[in-house]
Protein backbone atom coordinates (compact mmCIF):
# COMPACT_ATOMS: atom_id res chain seq x y z
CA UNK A 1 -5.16 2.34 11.54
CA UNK A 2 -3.13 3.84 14.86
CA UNK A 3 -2.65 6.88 14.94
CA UNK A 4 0.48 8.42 16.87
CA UNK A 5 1.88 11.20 18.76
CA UNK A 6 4.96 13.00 18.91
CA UNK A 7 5.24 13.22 22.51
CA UNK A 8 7.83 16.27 21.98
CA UNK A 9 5.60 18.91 20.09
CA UNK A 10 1.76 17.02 19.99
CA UNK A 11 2.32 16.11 16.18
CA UNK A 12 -0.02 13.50 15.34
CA UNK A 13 1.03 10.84 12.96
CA UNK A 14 -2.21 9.78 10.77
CA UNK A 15 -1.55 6.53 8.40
CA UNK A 16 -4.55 7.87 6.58
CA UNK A 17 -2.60 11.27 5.68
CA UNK A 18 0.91 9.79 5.72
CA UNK A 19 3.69 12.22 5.18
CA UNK A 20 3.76 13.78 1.40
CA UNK A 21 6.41 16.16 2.09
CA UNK A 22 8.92 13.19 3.05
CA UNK A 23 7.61 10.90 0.87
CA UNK A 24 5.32 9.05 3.05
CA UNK A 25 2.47 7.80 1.06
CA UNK A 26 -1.12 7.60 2.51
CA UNK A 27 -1.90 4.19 3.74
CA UNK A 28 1.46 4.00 5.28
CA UNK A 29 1.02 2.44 9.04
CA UNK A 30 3.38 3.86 11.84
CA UNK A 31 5.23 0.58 12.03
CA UNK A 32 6.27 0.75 8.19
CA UNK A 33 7.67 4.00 8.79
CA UNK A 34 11.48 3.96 8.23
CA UNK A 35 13.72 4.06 11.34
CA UNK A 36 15.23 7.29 10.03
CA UNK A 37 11.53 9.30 9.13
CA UNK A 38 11.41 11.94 11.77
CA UNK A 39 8.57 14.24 13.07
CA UNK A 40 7.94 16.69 10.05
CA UNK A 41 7.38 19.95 12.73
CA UNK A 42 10.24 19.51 15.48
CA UNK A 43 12.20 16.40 13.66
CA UNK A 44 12.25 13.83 16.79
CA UNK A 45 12.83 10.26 15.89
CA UNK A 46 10.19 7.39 16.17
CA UNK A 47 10.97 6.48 19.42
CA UNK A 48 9.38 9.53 21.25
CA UNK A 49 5.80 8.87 19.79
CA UNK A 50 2.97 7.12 21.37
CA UNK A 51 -0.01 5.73 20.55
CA UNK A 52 -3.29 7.49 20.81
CA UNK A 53 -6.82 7.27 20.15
């Protein structure tokens, strides 16, 4: 799975991890995110990450 990066503060979104402390399960790709979930460390939306290796 992608993994993605908050171009704001260098979070990196891993599908593997997901986000437990919103609820995110593991498993969960970047695209199935909802359009409200925001960076957990500076709270950005979606549209400010990028993809990266």
């Amino acid at each position: 799975m992608k993994k993605f990066l908050c171009t704001a503060c260098g979070y990196i979104y891993d599908p593997e991890v997901g986000d437990p402390d919103a609820g995110i399960d593991p498993g969960t790709s970047f695209e199935d995110l909802p359009d409200d979930w925001v960076c957990p460390l500076c709270g950005v939306g979606k549209d400010l990450f990028e993809e990266t290796d």
